[in-house]
C-alpha atoms as a PDB file:
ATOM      1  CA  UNK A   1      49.790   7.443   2.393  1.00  0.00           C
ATOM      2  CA  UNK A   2      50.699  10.516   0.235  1.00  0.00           C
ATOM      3  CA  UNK A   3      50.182  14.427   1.598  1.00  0.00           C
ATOM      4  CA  UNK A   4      47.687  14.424  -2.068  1.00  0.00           C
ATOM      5  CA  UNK A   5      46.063  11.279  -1.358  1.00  0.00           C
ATOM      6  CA  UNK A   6      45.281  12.362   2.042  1.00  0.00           C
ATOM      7  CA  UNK A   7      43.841  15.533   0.848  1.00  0.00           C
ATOM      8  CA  UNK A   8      41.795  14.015  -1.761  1.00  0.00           C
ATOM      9  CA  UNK A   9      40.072  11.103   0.759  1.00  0.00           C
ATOM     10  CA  UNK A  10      39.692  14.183   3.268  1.00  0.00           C
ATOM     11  CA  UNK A  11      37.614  16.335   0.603  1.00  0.00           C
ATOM     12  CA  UNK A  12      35.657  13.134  -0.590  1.00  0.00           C
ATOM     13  CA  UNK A  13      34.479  12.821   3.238  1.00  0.00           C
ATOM     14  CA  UNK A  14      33.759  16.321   3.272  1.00  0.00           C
ATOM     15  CA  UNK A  15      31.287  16.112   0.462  1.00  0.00           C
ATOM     16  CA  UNK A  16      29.823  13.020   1.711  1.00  0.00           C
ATOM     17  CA  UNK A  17      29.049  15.296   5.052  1.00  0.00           C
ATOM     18  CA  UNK A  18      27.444  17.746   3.211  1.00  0.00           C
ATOM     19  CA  UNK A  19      25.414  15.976   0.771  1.00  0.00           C
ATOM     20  CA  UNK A  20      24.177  13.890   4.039  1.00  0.00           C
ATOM     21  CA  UNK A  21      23.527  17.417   5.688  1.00  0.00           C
ATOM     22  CA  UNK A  22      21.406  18.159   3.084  1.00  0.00           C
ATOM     23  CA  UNK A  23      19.576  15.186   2.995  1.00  0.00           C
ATOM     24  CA  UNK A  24      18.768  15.896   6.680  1.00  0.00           C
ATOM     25  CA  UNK A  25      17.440  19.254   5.968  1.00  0.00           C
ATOM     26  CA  UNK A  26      15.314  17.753   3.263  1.00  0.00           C
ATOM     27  CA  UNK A  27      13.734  15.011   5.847  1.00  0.00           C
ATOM     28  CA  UNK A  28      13.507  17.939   8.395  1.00  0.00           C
ATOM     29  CA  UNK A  29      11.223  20.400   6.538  1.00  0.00           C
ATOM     30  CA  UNK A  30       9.043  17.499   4.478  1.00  0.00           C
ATOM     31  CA  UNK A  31       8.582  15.876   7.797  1.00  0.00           C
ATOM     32  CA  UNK A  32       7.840  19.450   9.446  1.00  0.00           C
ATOM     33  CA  UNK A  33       5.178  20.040   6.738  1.00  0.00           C
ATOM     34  CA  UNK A  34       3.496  16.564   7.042  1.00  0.00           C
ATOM     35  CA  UNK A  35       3.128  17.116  10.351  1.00  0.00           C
ATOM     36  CA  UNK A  36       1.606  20.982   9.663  1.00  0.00           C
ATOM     37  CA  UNK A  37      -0.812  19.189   7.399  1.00  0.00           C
ATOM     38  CA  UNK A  38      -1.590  16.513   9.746  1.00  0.00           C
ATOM     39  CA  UNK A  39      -2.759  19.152  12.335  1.00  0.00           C
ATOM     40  CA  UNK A  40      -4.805  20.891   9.667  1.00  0.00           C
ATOM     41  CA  UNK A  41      -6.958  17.595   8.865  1.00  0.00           C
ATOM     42  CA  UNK A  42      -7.191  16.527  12.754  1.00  0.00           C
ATOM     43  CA  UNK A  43      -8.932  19.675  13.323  1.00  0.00           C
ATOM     44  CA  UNK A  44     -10.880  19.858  10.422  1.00  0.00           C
ATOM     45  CA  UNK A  45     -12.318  16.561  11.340  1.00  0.00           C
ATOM     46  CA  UNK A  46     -12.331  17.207  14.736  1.00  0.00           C
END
């Protein structure tokens, strides 16, 4: 395998990493804010 192909695989991974990153940040904060409005209605009802 070539020095250039090497580099090219190496920044392909590299945005795979961060888009996945992201995606993980995403899941973190809409799961954070379900959970925020979950409290809200439990103690509304409750």
């Amino acid at each position: 395998m070539s020095q250039a192909t090497f580099r090219k695989r190496l920044k392909a991974q590299q945005c795979n990493i961060n888009f996945l990153l992201k995606q993980v940040k995403f899941d973190q904060t809409y799961l954070d804010r379900r959970a925020a409005l979950v409290a809200q209605n439990s103690f509304s009802h409750g």
